[in-house]
N, C-alpha and C. Protein backbone atom coordinates (compact mmCIF):
# COMPACT_ATOMS: atom_id res chain seq x y z
N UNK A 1 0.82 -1.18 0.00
CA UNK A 1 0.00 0.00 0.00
C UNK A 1 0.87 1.26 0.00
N UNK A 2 1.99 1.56 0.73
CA UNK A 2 2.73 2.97 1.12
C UNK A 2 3.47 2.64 -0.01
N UNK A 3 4.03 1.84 -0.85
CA UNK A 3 4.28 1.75 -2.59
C UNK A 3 3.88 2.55 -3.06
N UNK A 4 2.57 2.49 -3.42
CA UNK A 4 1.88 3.34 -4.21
C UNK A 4 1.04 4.70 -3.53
N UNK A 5 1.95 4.65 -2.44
CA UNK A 5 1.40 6.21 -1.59
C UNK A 5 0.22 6.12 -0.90
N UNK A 6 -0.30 5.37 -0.36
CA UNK A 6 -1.46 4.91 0.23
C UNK A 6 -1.33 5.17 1.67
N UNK A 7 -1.85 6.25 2.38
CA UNK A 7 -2.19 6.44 3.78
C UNK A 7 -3.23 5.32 4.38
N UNK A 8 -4.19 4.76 4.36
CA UNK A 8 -4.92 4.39 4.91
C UNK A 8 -6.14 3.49 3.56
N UNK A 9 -6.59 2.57 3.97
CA UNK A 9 -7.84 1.59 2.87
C UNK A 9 -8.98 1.15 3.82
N UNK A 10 -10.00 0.85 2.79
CA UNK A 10 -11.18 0.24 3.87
C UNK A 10 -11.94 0.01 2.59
N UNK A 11 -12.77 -0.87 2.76
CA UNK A 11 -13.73 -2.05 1.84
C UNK A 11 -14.95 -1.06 1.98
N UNK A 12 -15.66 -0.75 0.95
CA UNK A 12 -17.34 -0.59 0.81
C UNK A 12 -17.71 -0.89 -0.24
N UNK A 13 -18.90 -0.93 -0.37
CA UNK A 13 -19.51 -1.70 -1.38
C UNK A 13 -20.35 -3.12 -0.86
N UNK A 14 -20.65 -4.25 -2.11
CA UNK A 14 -21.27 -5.69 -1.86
C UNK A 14 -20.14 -6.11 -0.73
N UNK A 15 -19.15 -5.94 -0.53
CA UNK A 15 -18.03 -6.71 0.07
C UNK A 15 -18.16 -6.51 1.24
N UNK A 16 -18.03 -5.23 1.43
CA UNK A 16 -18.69 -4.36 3.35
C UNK A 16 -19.24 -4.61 3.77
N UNK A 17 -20.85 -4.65 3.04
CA UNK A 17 -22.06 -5.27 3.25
C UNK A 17 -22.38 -6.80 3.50
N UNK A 18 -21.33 -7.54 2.85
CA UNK A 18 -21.95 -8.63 2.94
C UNK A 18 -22.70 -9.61 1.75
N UNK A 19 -23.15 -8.82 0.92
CA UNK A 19 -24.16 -9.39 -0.23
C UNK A 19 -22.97 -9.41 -0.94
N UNK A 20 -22.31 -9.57 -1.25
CA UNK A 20 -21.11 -10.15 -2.66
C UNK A 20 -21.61 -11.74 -3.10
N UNK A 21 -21.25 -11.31 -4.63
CA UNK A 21 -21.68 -12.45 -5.36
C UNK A 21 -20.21 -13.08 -5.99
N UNK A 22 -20.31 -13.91 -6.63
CA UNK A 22 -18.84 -14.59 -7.19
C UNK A 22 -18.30 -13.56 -8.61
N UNK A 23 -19.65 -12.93 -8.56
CA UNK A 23 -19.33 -11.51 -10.08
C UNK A 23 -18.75 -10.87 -9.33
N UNK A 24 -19.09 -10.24 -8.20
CA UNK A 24 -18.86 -9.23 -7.67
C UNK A 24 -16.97 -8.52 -7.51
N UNK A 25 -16.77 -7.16 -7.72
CA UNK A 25 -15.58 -6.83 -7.38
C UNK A 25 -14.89 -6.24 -5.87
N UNK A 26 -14.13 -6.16 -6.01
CA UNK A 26 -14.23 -5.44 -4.72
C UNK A 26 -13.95 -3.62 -4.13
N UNK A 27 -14.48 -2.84 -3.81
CA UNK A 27 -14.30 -1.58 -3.85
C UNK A 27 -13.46 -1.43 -2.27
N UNK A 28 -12.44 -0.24 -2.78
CA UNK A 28 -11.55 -0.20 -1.95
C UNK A 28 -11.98 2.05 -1.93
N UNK A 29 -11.99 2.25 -0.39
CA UNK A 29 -11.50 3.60 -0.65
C UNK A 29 -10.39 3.98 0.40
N UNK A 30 -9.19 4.76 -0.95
CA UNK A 30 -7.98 4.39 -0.14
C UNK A 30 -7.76 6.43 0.18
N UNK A 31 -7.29 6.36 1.06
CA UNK A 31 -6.68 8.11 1.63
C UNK A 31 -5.03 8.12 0.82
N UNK A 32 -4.71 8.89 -0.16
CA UNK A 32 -3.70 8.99 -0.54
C UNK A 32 -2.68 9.83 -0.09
N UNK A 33 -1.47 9.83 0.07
CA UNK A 33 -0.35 10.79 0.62
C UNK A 33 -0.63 11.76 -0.67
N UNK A 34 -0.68 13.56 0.22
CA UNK A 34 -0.46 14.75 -0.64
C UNK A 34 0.24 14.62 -1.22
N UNK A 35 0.33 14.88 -2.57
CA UNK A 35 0.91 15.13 -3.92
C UNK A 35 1.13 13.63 -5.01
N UNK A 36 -0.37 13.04 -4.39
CA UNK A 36 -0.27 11.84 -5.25
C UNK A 36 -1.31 12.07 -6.35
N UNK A 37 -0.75 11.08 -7.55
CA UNK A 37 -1.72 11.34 -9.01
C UNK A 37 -2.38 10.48 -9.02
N UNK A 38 -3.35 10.39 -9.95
CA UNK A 38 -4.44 9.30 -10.74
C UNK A 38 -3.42 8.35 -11.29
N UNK A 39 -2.05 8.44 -11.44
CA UNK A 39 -1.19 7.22 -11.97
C UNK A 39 -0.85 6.48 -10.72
N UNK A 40 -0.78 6.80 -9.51
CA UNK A 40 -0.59 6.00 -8.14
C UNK A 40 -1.85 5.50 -7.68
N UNK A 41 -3.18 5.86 -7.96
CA UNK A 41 -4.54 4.77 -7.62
C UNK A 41 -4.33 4.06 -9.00
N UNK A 42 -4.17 4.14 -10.36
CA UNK A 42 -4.12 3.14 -10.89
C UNK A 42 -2.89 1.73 -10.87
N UNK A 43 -1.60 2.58 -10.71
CA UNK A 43 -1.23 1.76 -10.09
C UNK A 43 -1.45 0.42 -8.95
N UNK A 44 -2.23 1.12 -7.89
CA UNK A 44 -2.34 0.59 -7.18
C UNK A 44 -3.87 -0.39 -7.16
N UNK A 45 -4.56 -0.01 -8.05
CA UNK A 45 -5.86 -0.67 -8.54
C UNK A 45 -5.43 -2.02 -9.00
N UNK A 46 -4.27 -1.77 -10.47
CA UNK A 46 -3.83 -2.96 -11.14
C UNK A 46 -3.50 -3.94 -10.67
N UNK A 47 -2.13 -3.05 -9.19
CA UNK A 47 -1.34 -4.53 -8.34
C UNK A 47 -2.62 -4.80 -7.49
N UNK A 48 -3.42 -4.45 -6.85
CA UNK A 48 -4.63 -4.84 -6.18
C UNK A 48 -5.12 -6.28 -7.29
N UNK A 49 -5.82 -5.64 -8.28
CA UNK A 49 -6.26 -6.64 -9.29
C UNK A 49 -5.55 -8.34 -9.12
N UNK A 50 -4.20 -7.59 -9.60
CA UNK A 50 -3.45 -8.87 -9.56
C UNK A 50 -3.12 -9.79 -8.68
N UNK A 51 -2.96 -9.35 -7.48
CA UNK A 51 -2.63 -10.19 -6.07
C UNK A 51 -3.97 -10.59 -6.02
N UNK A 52 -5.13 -10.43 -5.74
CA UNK A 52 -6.70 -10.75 -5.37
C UNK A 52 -7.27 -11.70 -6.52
N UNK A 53 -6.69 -11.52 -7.71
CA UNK A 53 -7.03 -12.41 -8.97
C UNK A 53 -8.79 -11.81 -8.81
N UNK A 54 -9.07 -10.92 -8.79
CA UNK A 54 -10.40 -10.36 -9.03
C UNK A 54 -10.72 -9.03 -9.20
N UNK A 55 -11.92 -8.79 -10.14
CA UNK A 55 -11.65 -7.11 -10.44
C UNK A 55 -11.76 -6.18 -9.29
N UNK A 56 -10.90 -5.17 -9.24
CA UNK A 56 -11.34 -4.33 -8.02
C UNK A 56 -11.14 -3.00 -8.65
N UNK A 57 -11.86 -2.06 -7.84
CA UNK A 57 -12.19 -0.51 -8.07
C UNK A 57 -11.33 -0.09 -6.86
N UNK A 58 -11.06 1.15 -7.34
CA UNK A 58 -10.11 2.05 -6.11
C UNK A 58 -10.73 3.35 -5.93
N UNK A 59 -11.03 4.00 -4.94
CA UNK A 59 -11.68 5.42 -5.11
C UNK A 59 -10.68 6.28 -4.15
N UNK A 60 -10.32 7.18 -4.26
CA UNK A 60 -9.62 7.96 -3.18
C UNK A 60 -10.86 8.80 -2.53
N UNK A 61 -10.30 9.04 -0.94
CA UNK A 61 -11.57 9.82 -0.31
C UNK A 61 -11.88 10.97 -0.74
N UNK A 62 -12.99 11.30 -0.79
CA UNK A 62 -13.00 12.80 -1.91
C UNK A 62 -13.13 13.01 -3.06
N UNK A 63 -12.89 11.89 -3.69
CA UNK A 63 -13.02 11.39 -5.21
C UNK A 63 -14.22 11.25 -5.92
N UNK A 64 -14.95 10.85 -5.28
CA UNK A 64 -16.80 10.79 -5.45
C UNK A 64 -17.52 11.66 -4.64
N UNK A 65 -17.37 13.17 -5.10
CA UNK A 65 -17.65 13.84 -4.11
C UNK A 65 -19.25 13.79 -4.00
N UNK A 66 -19.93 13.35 -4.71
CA UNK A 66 -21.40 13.20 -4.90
C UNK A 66 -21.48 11.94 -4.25
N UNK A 67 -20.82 11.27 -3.73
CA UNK A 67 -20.86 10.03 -3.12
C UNK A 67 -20.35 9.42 -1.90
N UNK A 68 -19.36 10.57 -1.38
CA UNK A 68 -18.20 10.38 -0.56
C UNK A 68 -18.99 10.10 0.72
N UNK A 69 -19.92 10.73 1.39
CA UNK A 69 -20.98 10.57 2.43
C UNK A 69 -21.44 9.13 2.67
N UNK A 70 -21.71 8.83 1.49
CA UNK A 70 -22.06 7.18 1.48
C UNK A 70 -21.50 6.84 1.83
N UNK A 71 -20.33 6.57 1.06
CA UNK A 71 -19.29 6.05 0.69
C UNK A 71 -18.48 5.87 2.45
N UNK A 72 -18.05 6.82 2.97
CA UNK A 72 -17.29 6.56 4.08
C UNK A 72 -18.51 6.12 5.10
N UNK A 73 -19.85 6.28 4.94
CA UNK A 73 -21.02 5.32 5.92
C UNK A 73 -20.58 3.51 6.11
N UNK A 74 -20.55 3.13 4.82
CA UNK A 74 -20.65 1.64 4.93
C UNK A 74 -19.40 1.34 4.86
N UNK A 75 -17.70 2.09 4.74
CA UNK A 75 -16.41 1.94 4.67
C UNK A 75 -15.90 1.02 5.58
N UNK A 76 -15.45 -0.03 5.36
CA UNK A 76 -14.57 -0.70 6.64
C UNK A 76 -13.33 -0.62 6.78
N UNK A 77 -13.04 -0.01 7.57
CA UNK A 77 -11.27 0.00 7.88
C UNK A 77 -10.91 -1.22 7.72
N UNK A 78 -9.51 -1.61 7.29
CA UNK A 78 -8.80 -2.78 6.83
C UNK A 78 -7.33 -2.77 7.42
């Protein structure tokens, strides 16, 4: 995680909740160290991908600002 500049992660989504299906991906929202880019969450989306062998989404906090409220409601620290 501190690889790719990652302060802090936590699970929301089907996965948080509970209802995940075998489709299902997994959503991560991660707090990034100041002065990080959209090339360090993708980074870190891809190696996510790859170690988990399943699709996963990355959101930084603040990132969905139309969503972020939710979003940190059902968040599980990890």
């Amino acid at each position: 995680m501190r690889h790719h500049r990652g302060r802090s992660v936590a699970l929301f989504g089907s996965v948080a909740r509970g209802d995940d299906t075998p489709e299902s991906d997994i959503d991560f929202l991660v707090e990034f160290e100041p002065g990080s880019s959209l090339f360090d969450l993708m980074d870190l989306q891809e190696a996510l991908g790859q170690l988990l062998g399943v699709p996963v989404d990355v959101v930084s906090v603040g990132g969905l600002k139309d969503r972020d409220d939710h979003i940190r409601r059902e968040a599980v620290p990890i």
